[in-house]
C-alpha atoms as a PDB file:
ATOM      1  CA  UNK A   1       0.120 -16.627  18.582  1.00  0.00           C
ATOM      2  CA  UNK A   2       0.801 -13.325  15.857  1.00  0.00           C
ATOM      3  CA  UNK A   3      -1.350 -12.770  13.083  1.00  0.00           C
ATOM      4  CA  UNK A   4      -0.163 -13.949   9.680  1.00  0.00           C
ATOM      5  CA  UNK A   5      -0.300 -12.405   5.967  1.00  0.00           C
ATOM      6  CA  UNK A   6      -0.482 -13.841   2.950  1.00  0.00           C
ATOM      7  CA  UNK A   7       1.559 -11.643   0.117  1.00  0.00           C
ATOM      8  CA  UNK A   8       2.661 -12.623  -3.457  1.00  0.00           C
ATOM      9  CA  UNK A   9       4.943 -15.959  -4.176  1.00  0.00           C
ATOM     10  CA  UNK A  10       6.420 -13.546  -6.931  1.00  0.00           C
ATOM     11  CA  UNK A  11       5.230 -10.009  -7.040  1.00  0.00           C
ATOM     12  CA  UNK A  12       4.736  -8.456 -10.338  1.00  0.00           C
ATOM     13  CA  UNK A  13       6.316  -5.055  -9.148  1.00  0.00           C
ATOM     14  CA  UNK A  14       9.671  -7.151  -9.090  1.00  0.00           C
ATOM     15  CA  UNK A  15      10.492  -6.107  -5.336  1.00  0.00           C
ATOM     16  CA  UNK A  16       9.644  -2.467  -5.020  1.00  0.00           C
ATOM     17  CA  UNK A  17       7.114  -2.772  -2.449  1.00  0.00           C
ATOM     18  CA  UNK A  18       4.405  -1.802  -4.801  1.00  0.00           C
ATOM     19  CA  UNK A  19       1.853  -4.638  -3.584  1.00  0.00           C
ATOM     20  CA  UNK A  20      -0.747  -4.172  -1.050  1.00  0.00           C
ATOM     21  CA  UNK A  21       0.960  -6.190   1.587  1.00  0.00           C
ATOM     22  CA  UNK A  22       3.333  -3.688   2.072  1.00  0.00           C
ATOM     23  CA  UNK A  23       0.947  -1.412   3.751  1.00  0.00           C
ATOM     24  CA  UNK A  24       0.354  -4.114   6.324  1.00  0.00           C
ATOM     25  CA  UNK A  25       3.781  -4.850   6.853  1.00  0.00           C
ATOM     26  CA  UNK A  26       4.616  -1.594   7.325  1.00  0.00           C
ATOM     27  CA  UNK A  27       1.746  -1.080  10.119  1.00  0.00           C
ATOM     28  CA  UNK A  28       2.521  -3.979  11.856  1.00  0.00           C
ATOM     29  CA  UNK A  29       6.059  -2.442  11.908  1.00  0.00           C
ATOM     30  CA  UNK A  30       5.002   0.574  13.665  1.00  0.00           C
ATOM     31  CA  UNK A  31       3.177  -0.630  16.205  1.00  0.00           C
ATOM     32  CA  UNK A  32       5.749  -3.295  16.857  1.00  0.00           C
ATOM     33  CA  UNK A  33       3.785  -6.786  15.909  1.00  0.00           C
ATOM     34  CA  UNK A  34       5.564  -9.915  14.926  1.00  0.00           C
ATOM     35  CA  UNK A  35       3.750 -11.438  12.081  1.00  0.00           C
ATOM     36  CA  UNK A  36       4.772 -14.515   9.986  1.00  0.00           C
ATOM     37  CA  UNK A  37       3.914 -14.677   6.069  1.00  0.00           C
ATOM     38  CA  UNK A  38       2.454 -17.298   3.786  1.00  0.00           C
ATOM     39  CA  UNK A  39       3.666 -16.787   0.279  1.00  0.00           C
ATOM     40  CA  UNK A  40       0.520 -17.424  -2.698  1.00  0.00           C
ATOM     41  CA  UNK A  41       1.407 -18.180  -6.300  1.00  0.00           C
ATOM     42  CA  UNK A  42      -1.473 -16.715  -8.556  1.00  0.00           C
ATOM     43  CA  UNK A  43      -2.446 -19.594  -9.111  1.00  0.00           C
ATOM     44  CA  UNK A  44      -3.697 -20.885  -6.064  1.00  0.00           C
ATOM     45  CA  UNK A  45      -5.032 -17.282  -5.044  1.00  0.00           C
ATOM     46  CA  UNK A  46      -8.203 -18.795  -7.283  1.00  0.00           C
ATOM     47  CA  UNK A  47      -8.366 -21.696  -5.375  1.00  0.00           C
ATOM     48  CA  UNK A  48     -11.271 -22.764  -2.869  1.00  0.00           C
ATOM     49  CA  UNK A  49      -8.813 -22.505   0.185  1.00  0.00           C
ATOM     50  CA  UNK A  50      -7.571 -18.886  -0.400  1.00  0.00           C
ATOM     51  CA  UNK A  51     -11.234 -17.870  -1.792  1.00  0.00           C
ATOM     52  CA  UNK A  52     -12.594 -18.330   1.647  1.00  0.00           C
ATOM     53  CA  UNK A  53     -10.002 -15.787   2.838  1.00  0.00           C
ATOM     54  CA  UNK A  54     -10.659 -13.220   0.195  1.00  0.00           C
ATOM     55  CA  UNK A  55     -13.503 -13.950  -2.124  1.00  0.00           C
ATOM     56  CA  UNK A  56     -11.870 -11.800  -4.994  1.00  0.00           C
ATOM     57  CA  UNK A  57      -8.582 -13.798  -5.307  1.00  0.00           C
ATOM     58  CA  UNK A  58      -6.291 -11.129  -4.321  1.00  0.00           C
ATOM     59  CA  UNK A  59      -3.631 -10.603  -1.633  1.00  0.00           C
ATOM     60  CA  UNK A  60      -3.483  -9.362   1.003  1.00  0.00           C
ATOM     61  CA  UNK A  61      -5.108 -11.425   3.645  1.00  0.00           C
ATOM     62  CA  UNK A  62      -4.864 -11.238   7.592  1.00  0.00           C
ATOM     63  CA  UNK A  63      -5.632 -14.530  10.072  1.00  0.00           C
ATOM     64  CA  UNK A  64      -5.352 -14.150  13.886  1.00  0.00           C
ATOM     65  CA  UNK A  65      -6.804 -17.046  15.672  1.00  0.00           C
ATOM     66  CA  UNK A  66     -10.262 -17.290  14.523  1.00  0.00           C
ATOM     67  CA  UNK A  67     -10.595 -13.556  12.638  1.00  0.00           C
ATOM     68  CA  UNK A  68      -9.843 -13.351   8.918  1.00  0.00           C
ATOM     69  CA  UNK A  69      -9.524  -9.958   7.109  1.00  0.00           C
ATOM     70  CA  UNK A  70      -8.971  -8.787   3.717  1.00  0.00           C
ATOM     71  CA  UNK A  71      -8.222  -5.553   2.133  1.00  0.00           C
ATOM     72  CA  UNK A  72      -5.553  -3.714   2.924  1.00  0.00           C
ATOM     73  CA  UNK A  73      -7.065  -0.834   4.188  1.00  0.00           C
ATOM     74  CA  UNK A  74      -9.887  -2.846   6.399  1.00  0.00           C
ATOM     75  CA  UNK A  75      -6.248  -4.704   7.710  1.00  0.00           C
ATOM     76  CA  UNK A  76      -4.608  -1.581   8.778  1.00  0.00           C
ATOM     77  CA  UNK A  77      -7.894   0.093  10.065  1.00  0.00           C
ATOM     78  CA  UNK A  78      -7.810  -3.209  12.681  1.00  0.00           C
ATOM     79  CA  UNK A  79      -4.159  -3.103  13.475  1.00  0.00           C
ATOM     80  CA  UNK A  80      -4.543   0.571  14.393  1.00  0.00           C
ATOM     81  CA  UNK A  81      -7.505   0.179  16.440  1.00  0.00           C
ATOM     82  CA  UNK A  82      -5.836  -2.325  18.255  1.00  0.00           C
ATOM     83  CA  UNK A  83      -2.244  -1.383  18.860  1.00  0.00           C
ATOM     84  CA  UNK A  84      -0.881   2.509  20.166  1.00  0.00           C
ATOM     85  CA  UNK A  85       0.817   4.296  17.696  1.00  0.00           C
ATOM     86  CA  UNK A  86      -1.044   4.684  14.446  1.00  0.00           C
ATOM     87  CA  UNK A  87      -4.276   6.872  15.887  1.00  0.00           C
ATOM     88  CA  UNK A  88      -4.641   9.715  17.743  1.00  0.00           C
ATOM     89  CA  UNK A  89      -5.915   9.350  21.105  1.00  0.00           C
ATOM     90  CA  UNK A  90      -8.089  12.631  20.668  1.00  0.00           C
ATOM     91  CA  UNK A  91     -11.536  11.558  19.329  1.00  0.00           C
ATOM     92  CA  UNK A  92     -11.969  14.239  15.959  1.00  0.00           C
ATOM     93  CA  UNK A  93      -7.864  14.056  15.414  1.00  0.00           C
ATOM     94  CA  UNK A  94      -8.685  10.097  15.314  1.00  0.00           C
ATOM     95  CA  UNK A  95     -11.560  10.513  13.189  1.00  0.00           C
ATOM     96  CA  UNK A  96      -9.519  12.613  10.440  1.00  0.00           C
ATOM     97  CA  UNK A  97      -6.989  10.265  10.403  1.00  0.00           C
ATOM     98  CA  UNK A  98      -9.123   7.369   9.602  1.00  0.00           C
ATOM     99  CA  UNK A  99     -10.765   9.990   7.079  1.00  0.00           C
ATOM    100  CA  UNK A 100      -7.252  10.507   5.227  1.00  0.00           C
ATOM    101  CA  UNK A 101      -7.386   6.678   5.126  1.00  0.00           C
ATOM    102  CA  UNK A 102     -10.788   6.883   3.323  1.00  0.00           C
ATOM    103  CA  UNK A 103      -9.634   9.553   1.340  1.00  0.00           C
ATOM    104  CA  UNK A 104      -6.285   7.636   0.204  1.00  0.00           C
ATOM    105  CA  UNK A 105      -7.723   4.552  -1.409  1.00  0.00           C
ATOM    106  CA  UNK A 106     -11.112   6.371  -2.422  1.00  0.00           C
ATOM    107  CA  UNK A 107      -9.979   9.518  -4.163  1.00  0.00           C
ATOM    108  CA  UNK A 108      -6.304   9.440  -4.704  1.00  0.00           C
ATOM    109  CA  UNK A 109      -5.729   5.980  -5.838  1.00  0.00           C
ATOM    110  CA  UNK A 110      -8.303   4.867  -8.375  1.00  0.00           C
ATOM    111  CA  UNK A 111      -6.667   7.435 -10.773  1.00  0.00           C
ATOM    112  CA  UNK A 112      -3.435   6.416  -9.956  1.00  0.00           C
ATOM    113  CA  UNK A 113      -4.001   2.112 -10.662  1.00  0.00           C
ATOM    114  CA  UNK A 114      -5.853   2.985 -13.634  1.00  0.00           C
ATOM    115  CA  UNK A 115      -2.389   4.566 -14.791  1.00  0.00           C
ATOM    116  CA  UNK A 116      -0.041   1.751 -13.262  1.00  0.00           C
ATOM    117  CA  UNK A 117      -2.011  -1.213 -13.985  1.00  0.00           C
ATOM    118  CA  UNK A 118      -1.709  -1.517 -17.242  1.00  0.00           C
ATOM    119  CA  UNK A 119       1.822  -0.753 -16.985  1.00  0.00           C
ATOM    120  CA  UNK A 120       2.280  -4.183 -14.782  1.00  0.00           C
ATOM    121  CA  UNK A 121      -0.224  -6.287 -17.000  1.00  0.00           C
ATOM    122  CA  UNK A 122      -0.791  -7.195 -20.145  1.00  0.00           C
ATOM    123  CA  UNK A 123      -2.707  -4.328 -22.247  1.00  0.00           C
ATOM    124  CA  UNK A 124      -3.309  -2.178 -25.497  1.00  0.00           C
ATOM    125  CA  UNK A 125      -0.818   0.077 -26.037  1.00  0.00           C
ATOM    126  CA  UNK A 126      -2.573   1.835 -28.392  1.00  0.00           C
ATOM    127  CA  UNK A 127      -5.466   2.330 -25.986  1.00  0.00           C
ATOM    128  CA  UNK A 128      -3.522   3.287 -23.609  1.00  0.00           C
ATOM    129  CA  UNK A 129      -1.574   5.656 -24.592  1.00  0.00           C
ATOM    130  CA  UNK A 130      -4.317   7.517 -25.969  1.00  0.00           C
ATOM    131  CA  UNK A 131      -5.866   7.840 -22.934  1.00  0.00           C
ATOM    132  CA  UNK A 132      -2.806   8.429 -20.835  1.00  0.00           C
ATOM    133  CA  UNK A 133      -3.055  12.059 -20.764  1.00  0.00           C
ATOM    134  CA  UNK A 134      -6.726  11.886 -19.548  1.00  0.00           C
ATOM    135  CA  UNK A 135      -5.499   9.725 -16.813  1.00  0.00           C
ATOM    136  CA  UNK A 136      -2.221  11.901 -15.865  1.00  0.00           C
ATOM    137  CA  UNK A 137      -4.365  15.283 -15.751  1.00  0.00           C
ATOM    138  CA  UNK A 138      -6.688  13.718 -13.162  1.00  0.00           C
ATOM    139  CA  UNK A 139      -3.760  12.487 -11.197  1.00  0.00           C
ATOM    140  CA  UNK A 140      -2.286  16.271 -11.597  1.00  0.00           C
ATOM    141  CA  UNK A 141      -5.181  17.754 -10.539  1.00  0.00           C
ATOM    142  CA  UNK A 142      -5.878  15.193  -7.472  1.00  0.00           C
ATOM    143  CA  UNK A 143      -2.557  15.370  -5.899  1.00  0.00           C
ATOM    144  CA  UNK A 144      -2.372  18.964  -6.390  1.00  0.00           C
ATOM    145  CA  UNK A 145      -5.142  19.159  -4.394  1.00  0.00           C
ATOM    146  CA  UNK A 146      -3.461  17.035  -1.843  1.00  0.00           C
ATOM    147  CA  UNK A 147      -0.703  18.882  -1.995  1.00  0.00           C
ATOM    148  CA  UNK A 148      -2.524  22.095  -1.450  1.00  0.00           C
ATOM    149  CA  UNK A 149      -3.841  20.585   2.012  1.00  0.00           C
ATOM    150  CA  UNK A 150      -0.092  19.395   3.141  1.00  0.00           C
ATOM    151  CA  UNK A 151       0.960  22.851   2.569  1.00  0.00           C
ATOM    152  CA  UNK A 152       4.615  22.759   4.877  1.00  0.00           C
ATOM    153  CA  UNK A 153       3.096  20.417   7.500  1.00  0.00           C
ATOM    154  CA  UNK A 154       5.458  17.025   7.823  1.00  0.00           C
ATOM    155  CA  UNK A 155       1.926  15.091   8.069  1.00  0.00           C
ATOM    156  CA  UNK A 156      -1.645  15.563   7.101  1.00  0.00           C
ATOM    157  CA  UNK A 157      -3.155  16.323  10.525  1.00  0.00           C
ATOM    158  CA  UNK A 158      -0.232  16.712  13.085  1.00  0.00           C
ATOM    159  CA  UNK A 159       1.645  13.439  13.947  1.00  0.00           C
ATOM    160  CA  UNK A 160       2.219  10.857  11.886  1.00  0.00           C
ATOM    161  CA  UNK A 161      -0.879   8.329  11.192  1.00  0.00           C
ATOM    162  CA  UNK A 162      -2.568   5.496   9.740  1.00  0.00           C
ATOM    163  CA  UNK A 163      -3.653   7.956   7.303  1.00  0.00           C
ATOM    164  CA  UNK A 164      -0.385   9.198   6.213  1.00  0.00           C
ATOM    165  CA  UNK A 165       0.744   5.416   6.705  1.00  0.00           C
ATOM    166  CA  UNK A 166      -1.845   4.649   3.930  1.00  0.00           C
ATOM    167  CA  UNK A 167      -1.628   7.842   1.536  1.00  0.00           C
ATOM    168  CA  UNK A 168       2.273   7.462   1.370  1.00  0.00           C
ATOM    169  CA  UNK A 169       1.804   3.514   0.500  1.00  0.00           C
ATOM    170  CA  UNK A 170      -0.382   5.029  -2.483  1.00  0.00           C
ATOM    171  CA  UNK A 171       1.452   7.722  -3.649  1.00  0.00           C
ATOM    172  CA  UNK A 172       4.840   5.591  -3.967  1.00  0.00           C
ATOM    173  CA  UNK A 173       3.137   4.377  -7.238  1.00  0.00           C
ATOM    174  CA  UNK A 174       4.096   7.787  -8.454  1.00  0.00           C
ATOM    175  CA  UNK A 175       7.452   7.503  -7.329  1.00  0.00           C
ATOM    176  CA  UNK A 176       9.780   8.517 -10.766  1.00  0.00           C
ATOM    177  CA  UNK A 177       6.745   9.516 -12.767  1.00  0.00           C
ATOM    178  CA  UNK A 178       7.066  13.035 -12.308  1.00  0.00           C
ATOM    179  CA  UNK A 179       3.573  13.829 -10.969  1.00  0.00           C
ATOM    180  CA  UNK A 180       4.941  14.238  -8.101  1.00  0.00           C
ATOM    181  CA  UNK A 181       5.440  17.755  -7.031  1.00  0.00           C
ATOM    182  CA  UNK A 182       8.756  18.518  -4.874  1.00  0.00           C
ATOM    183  CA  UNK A 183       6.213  18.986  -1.684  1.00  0.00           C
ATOM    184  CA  UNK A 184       4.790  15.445  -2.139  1.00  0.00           C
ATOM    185  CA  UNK A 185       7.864  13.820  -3.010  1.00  0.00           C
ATOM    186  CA  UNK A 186       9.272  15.106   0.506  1.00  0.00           C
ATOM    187  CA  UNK A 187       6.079  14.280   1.748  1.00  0.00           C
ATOM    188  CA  UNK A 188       6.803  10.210   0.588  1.00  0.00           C
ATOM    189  CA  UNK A 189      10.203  10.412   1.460  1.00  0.00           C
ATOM    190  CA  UNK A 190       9.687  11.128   4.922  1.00  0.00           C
ATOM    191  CA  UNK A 191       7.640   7.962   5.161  1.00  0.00           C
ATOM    192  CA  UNK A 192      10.094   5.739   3.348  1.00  0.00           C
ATOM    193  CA  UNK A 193      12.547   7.610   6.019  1.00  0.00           C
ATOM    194  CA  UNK A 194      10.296   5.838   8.808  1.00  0.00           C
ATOM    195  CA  UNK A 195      12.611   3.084  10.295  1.00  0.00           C
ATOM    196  CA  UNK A 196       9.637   0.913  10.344  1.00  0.00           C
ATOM    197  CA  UNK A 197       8.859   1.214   6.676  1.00  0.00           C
ATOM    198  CA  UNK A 198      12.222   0.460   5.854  1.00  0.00           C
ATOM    199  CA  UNK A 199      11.869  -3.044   8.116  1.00  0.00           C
ATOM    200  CA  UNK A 200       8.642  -3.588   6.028  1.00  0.00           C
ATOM    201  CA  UNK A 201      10.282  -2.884   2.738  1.00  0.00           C
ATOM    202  CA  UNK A 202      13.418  -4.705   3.475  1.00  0.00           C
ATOM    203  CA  UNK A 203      11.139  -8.129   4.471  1.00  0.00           C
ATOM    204  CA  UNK A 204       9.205  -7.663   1.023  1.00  0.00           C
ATOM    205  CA  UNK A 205      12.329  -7.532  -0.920  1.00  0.00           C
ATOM    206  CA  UNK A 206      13.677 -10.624   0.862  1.00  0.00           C
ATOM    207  CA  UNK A 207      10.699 -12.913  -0.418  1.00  0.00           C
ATOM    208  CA  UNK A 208      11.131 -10.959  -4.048  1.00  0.00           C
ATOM    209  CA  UNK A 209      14.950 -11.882  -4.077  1.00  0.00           C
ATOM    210  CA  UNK A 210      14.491 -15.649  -2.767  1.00  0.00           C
ATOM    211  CA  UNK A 211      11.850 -16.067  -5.452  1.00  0.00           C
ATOM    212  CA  UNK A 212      14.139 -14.887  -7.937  1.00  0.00           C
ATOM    213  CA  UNK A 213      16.853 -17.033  -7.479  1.00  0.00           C
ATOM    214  CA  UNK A 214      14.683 -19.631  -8.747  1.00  0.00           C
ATOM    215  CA  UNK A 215      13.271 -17.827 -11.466  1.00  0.00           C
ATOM    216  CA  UNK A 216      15.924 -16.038 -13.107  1.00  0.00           C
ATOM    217  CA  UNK A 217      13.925 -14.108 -15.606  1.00  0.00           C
ATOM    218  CA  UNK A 218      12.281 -11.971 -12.685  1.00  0.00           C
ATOM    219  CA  UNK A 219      15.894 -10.729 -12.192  1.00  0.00           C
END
């Protein structure tokens, strides 16, 4: 039996791996899981059946045999701890990768969706773009932090982790918005380099592509 992931019917980021899911994907990758994937229109992610999976309507979710998970981070935290590959066998270099994991979708992202969210849904412009500069200077300073810590290392302690694997999957969001600085845009490109990410992103466009064919306007 492999664990299975639910992930958007059509994905609002129109295929560029942008969604949640992709994180998972991408760790299962790595450590070399088969996983199958049940696609979820919005509409029934606010039904009873996928409620009981994730109580806040969202994607993604993770079901092997009788265990359940939600949130992406929580999902990866399990496939790591459970699979070779994605945490140090060393205790403290273990603990500071599931720190950078902490530290990835506590501190660097929330500035970073409340830039990018609005650009995906519906919102006022007006609003918004009077408060995009607030929003852009604490990205700035926040990544220049983290970019301070990287310094010329290829990863953020030693070998490649569950916490890079998660603070590359946020900082793509940045990807061609120029608050990016050359070390951190290396940084992400060395992850997208990853052959597994590459397998992860390639499966995610698939299910983008195939809904598009039927929807034409996604195109």
């Amino acid at each position: 039996m492999i664990p299975t992931i639910t992930v958007f019917e059509r994905s609002p980021d129109r295929g560029m791996g942008q969604a949640r899911d992709m994180r998972v994907r991408w760790a299962l990758e790595e450590v070399g899981q088969a996983y199958d994937v049940r696609l979820v229109s919005f509409s029934a992610m606010k039904q009873p059946a996928h409620l009981a999976l994730h109580p806040f309507g969202q994607i993604p979710t993770y079901e092997d045999g009788d265990l359940a998970l939600f949130e992406s981070g929580a999902i990866v935290f399990h496939i790591a701890q459970h699979h070779a590959g994605l945490l140090p066998d060393d205790a403290n270099a273990r603990a500071r990768a599931i720190t950078w994991m902490f530290a990835a979708l506590n501190t660097v992202e929330p500035p970073i969706l409340e830039r990018v969210s609005p650009m995906l849904l519906q919102y006022d412009k007006t609003n918004y773009e009077q408060r995009r500069p607030i929003v852009e200077k604490r990205i700035r300073d926040r990544v220049g932090q983290l970019s301070d810590r990287l310094g010329d290392a290829d990863w953020l302690d030693g070998a490649f982790s569950a916490g890079d694997l998660v603070m590359v999957g946020v900082l793509r969001r940045l990807n061609g918005s120029g608050l990016l600085d050359p070390n951190l845009a290396a940084y992400v490109a060395r992850g997208e380099a990853r052959p597994a990410f590459k397998r992860a992103y390639e499966a995610q466009l698939a299910v983008f592509t195939a809904a598009s064919a039927g929807y034409p306007h996604l195109q």
